[in-house]
Each structure stands twice: as structure tokens, then as C-alpha cells.
C-alpha atoms as a PDB file:
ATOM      1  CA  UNK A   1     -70.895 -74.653   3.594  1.00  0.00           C
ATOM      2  CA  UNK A   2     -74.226 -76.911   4.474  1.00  0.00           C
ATOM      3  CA  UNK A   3     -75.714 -75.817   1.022  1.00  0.00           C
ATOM      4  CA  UNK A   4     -72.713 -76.584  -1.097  1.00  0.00           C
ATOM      5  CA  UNK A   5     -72.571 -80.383   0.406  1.00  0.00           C
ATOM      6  CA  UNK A   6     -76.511 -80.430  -0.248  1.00  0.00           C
ATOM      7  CA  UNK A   7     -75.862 -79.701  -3.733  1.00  0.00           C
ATOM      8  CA  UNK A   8     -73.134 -81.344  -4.497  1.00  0.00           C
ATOM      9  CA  UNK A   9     -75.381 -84.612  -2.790  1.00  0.00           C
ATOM     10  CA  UNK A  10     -77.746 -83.959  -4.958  1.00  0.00           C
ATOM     11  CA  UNK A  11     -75.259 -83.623  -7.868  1.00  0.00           C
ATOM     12  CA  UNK A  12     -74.700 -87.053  -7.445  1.00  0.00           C
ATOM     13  CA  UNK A  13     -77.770 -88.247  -7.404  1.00  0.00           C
ATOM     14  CA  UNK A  14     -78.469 -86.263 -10.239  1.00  0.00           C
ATOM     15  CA  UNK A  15     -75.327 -88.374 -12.520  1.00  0.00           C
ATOM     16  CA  UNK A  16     -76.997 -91.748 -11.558  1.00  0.00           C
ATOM     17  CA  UNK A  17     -80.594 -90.376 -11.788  1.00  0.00           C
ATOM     18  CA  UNK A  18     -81.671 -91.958 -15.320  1.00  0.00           C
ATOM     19  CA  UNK A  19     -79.186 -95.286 -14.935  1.00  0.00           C
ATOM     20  CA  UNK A  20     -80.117 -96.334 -11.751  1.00  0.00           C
ATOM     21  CA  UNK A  21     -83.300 -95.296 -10.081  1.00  0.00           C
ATOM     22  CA  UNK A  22     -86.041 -94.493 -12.895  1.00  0.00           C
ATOM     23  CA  UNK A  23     -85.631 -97.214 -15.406  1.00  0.00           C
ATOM     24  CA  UNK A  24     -88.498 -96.608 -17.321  1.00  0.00           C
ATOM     25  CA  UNK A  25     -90.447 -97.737 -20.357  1.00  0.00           C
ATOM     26  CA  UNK A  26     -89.818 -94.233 -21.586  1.00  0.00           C
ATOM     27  CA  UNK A  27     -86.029 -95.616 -21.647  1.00  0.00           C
ATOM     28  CA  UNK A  28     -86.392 -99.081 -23.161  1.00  0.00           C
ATOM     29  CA  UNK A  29     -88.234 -97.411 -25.805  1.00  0.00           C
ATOM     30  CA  UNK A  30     -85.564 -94.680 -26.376  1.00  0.00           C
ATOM     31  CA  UNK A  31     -83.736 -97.671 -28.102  1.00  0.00           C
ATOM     32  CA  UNK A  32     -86.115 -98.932 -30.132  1.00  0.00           C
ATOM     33  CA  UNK A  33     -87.695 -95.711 -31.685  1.00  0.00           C
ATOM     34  CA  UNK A  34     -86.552 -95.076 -35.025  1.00  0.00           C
ATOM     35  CA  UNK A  35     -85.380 -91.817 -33.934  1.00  0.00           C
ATOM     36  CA  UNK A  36     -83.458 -93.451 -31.668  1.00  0.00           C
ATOM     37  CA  UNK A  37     -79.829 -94.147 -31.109  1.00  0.00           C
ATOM     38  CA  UNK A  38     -79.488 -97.547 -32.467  1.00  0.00           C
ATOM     39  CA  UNK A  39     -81.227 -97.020 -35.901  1.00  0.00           C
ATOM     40  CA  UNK A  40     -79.438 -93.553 -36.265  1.00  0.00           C
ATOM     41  CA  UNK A  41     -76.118 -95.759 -36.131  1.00  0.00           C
ATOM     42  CA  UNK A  42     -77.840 -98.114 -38.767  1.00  0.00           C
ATOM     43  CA  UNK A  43     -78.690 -95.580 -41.113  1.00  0.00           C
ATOM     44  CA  UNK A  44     -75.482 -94.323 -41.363  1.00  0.00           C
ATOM     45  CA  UNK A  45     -74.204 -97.735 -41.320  1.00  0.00           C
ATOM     46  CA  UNK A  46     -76.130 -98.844 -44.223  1.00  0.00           C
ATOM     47  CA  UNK A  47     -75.442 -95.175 -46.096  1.00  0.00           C
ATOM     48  CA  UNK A  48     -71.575 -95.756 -45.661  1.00  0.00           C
ATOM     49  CA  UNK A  49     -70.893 -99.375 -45.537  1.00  0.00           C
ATOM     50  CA  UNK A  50     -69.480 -99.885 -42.110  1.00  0.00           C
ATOM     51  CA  UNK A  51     -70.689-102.691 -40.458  1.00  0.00           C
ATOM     52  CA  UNK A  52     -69.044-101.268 -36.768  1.00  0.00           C
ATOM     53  CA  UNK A  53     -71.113 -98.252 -36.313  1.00  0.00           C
ATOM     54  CA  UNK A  54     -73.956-100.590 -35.372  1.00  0.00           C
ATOM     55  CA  UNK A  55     -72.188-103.844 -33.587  1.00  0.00           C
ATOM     56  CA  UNK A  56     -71.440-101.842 -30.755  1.00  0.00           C
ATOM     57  CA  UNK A  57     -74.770-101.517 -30.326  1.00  0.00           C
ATOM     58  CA  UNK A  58     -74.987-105.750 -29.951  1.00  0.00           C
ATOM     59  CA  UNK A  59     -73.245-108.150 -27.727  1.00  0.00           C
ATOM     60  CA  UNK A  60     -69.851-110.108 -29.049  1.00  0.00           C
ATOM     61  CA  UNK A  61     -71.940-112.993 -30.027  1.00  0.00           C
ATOM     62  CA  UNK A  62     -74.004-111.233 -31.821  1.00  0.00           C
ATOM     63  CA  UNK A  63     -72.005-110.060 -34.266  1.00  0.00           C
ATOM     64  CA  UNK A  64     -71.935-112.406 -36.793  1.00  0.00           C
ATOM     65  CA  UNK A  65     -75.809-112.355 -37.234  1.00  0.00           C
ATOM     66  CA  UNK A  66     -76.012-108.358 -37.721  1.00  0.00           C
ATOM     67  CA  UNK A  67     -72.935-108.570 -40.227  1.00  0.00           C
ATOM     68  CA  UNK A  68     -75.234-111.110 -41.934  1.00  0.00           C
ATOM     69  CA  UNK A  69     -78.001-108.943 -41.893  1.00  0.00           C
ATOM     70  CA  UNK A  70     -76.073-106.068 -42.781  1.00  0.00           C
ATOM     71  CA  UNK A  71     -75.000-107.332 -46.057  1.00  0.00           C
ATOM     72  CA  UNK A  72     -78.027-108.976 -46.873  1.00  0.00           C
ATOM     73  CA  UNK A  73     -79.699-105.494 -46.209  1.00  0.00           C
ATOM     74  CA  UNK A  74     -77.532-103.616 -48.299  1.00  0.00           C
ATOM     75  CA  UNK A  75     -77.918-106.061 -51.561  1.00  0.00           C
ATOM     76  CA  UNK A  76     -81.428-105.798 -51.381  1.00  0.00           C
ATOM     77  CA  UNK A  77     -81.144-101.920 -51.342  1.00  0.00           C
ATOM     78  CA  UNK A  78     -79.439-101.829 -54.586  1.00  0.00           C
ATOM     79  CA  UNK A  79     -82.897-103.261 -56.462  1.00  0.00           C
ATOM     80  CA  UNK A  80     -84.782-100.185 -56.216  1.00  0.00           C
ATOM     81  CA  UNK A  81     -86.202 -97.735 -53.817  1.00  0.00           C
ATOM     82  CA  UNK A  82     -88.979 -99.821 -52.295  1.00  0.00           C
ATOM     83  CA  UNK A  83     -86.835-102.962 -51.799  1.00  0.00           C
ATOM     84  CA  UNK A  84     -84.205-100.433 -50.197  1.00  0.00           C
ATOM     85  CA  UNK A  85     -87.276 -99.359 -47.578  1.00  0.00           C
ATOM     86  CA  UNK A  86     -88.006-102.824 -46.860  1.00  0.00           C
ATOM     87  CA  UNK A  87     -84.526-103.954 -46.420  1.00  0.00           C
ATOM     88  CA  UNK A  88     -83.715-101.317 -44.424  1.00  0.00           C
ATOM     89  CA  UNK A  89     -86.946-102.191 -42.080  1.00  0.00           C
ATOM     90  CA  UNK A  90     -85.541-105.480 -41.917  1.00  0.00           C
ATOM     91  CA  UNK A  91     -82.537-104.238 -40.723  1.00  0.00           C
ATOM     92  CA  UNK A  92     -83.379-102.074 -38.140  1.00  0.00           C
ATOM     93  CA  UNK A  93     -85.830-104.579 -36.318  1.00  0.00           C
ATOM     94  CA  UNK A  94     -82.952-107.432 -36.183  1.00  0.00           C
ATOM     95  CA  UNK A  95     -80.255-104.870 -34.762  1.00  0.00           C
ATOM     96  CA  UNK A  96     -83.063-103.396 -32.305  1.00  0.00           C
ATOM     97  CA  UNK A  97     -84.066-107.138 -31.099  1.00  0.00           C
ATOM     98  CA  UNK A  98     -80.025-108.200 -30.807  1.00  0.00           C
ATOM     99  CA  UNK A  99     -79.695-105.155 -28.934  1.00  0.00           C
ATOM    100  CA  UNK A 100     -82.547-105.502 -26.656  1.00  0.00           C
ATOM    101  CA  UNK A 101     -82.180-109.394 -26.310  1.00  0.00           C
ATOM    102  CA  UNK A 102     -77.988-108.305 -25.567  1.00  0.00           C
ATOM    103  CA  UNK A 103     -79.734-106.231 -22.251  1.00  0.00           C
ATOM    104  CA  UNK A 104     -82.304-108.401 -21.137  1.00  0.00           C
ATOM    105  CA  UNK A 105     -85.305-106.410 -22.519  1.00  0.00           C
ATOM    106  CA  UNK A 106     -87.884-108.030 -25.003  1.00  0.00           C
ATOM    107  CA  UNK A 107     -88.382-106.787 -28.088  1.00  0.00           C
ATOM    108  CA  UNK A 108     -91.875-105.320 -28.804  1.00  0.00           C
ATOM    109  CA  UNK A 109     -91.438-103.882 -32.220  1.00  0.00           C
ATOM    110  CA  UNK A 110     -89.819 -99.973 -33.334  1.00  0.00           C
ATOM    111  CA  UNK A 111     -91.691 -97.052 -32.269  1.00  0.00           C
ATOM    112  CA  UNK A 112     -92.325 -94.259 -34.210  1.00  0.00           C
ATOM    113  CA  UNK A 113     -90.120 -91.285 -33.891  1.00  0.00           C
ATOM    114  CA  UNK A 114     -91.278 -88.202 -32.211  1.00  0.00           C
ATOM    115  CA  UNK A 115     -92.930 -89.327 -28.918  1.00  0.00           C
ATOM    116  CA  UNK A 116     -92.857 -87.477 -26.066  1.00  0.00           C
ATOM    117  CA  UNK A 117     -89.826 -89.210 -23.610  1.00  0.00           C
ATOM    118  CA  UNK A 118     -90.455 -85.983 -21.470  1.00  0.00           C
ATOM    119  CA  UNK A 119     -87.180 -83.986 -21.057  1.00  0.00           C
ATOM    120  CA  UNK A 120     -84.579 -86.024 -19.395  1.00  0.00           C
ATOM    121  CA  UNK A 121     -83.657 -88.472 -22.143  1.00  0.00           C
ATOM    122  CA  UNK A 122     -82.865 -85.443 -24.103  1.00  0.00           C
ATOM    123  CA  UNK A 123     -81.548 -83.688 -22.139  1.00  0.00           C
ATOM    124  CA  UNK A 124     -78.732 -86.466 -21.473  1.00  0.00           C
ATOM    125  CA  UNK A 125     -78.236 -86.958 -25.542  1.00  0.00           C
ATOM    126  CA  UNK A 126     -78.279 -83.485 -25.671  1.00  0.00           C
ATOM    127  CA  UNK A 127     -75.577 -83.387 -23.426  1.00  0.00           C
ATOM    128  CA  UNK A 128     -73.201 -86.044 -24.973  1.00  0.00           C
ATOM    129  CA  UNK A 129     -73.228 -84.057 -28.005  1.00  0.00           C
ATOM    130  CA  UNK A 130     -72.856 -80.443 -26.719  1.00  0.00           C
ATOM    131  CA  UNK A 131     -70.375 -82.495 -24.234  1.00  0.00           C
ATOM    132  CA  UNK A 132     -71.434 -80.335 -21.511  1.00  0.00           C
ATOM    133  CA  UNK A 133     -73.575 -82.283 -18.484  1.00  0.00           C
ATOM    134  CA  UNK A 134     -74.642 -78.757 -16.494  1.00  0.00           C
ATOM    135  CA  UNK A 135     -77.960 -78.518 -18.091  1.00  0.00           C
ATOM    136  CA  UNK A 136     -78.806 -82.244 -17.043  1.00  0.00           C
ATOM    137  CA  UNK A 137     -77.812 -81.517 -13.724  1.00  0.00           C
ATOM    138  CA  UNK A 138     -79.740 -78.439 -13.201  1.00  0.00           C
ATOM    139  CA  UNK A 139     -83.055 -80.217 -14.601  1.00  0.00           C
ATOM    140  CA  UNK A 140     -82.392 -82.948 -12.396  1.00  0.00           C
ATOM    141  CA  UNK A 141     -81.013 -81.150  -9.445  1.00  0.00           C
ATOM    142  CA  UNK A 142     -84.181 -78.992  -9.447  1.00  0.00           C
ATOM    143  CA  UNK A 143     -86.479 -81.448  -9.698  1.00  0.00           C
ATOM    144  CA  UNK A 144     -85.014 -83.487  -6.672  1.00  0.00           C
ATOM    145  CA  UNK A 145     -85.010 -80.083  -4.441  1.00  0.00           C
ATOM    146  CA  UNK A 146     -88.298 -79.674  -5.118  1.00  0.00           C
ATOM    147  CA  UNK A 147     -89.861 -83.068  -4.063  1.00  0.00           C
ATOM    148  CA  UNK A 148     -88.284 -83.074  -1.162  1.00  0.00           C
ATOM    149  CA  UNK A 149     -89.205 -80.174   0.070  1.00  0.00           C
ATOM    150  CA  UNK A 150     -92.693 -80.981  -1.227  1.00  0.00           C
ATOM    151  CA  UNK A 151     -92.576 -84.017   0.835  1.00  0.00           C
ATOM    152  CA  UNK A 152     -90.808 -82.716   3.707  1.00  0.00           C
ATOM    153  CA  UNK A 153     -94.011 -79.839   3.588  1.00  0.00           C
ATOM    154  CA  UNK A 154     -96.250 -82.211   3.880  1.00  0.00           C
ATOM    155  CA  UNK A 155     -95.263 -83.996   6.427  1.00  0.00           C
ATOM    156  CA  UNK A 156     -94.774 -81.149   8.521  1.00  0.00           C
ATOM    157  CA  UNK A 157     -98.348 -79.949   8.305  1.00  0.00           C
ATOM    158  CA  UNK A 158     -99.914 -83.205   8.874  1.00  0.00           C
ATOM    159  CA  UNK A 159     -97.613 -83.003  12.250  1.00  0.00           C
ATOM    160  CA  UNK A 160     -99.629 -80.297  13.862  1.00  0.00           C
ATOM    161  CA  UNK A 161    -102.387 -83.667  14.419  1.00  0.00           C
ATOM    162  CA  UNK A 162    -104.418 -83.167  17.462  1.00  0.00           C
ATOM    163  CA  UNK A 163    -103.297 -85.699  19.390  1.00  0.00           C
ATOM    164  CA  UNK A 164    -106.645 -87.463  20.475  1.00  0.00           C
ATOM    165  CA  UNK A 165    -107.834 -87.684  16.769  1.00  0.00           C
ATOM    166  CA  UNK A 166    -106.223 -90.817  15.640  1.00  0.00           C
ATOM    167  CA  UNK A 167    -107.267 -90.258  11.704  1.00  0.00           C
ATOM    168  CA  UNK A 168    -105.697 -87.354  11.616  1.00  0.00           C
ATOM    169  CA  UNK A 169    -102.740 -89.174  13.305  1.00  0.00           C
ATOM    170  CA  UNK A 170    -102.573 -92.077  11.001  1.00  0.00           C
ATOM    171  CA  UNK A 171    -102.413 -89.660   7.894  1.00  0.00           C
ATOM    172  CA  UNK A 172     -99.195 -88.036   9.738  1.00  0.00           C
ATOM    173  CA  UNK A 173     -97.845 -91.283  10.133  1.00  0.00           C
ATOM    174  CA  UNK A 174     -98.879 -91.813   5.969  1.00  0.00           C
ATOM    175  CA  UNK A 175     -97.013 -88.324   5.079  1.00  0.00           C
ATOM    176  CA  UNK A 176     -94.041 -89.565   7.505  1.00  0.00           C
ATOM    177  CA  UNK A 177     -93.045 -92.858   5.670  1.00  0.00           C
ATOM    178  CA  UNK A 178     -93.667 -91.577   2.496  1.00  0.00           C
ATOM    179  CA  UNK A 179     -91.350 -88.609   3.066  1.00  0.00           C
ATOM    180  CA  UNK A 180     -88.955 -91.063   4.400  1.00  0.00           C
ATOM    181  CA  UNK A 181     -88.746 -93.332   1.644  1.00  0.00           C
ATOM    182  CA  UNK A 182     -88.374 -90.362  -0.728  1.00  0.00           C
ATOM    183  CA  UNK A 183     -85.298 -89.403   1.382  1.00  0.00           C
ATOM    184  CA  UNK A 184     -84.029 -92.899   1.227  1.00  0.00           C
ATOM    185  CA  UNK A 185     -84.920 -93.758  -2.376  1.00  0.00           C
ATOM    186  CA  UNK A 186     -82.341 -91.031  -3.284  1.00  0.00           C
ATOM    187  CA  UNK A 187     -79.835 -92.021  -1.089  1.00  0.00           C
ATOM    188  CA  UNK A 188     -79.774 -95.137  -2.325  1.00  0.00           C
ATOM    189  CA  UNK A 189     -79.470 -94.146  -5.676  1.00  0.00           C
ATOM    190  CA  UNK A 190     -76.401 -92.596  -5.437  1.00  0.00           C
ATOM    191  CA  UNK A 191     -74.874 -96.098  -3.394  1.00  0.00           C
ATOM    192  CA  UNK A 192     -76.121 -98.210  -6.455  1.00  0.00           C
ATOM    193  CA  UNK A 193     -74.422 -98.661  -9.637  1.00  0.00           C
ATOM    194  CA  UNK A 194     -75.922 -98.049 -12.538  1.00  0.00           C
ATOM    195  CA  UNK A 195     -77.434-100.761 -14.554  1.00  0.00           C
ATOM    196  CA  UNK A 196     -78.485-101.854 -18.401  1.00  0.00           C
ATOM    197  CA  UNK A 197     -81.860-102.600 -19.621  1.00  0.00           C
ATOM    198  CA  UNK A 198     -84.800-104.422 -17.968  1.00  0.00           C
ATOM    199  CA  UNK A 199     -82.576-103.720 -14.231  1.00  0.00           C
ATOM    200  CA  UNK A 200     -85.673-102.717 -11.760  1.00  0.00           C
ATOM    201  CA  UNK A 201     -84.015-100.411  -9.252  1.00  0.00           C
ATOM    202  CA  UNK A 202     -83.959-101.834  -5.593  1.00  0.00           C
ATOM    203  CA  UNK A 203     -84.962 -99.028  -2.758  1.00  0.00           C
ATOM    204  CA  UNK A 204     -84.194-100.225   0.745  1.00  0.00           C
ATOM    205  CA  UNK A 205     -87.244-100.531   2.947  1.00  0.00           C
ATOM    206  CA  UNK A 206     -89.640 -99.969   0.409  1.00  0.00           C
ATOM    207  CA  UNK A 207     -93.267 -99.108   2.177  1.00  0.00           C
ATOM    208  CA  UNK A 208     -95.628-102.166   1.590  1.00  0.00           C
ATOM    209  CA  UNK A 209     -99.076-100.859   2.220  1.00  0.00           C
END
């Protein structure tokens, strides 16, 4: 049926959504927010001793530094509680500047924990640890249906122009390419491979103004 191929399009789209098309800020700074994943590995790294639940969060050459690090962290924690805080600090901003440098991002410090990354980036590490991806899929899924047939509306009523008034042409014409390029933004999405860090997304014939 025409609606099953629509969704399962849009399915699609849906898997490469976050990776490949919207490579936000809101993403780069899911990795460096110390509710993030890279200092949750650290914690428990530093809490149990294992150095590897936080280099596979850095590139090969890299690893030598963070086990450096790592042990210098964790005989400075043993000197009390406030040189355990500060060692720990220390620790956490050299394994989230490996990591970021590893990807291609800079490195502009930890965030806080608690900031609003709106409800996709949770909803995907929500996913990997309920090990189900439906709910992503629906949020996603929804959210694409909707814009285009937002688009697709209003491109359709600026149609019904009079055709002797030129303005009211010209904004048809501004409706048409941007409903368009929605259309093909998501299309191309689901061609592209996903990327790392600091990867803008490419969109074929992107509307210059």
C-alpha cells in the first residue's frame, strides 16, 4: 500500500535523522555536559579502576594520554575529598577535549547537566538502553509528516495567486522552493551516511536567496 511505503520512507529518514541531517550544537554539547555520556563512563571509570570504559570514548592515539591522566586522577583522589573533586574535574575536561579533538569539534569547556537538548537526544539514549528504537521513530516520524504537510499547505494556498498580481506570484514561487527543498532535504538524508562531530550536512540544491 502507498501509505505503508510513505512510512516506511519516512522510517528511514527517521534512523539517519540525528546523524546526518541536524547536527546541532544541541549534539556537540550532549558530549561535553557532565551529564553526558563521556563523563558518565569516567565516573565509573574512576569509581572502579578501569581505564577502558572511557578510551573508547578517544581515538587510538589518544590513549596513552587519558591512561596518564587516569592514573594521575585517581592518586590525587586518594588525598581527600576536595583534591578527589578537583582531580576528577581534571579528568573529565582532558577526556572531553581528546574526545572532541578525536571528532573534529573544539573544545569549549563542560556544560552543566540538566539543559534542555529538547527531546530527540533522549529519546535516542533512551532507546539504547530500553533497546527498543519505536519511540524514536514515532517522535521523529511525526514530526517529518507534519512539516511536510505544513509545507506542502502552504504552498498550495499561495497557488490560488491571481495571475496578474505578480507579488502575490512571487510569494507562490517563495512557498514553492521552500517546500521543495524540504522534500529534498529529507531525501537526501536518507542517501547520506551518517557522520561524527563537527560534519555540516550537505542538502542538494540548497535555495540561496
Amino acid at each position: 500500500m502507498k501509505s505503508d511505503s510513505i512510512f516506511r520512507a519516512l522510517t528511514i529518514f527517521a534512523m539517519s535523522f540525528i546523524a546526518a541531517l541536524f547536527v546541532s550544537d544541541k549534539v556537540f554539547a550532549h558530549c561535553d555536559g557532565l551529564d553526558g555520556p563521556v563523563i558518565k563512563a569516567a565516573r565509573e571509570a574512576l569509581e572502579t579502576g578501569n581505564v577502558n570504559l572511557v578510551l573508547i570514548w578517544v581515538k587510538k592515539d589518544d590513549e596513552a594520554a587519558i591512561d596518564k591522566a587516569f592514573k594521575q586522577a585517581l592518586a590525587v583522589r586518594k588525598q581527600g575529598q576536595e583534591a578527589k573533586e578537583m582531580a576528577d574535574m581534571y579528568f573529565f575536561e582532558t577526556l572531553v577535549r581528546m574526545h572532541r579533538a578525536g571528532e573534529g569539534a573544539p573544545y569549549t569547556g563542560l556544560k552543566p547537566a540538566g539543559r534542555d537538548l529538547g527531546p530527540a537526544i533522549p529519546a535516542a539514549d533512551q532507546a539504547l538502553q530500553d533497546g527498543s528504537i519505536e519511540p524514536v521513530v514515532k517522535l521523529l516520524t511525526g514530526l517529518v509528516q507534519d512539516g511536510v504537510r505544513e509545507h506542502f499547505k502552504q504552498a498550495m494556498d499561495q497557488k490560488k495567486f491571481n495571475k496578474d498580481d505578480v507579488e502575490a506570484g512571487r510569494e507562490y514561487v517563495e512557498t514553492y522552493v521552500t517546500f521543495i527543498h524540504y522534500v529534498e532535504g529529507i531525501y537526501q538524508a536518507t542517501e547520506s551516511p551518517a557522520h561524527g562531530h563537527y560534519q555540516e550536512p550537505s542538502l542538494a540544491h540548497q535555495h540561496e536567496d
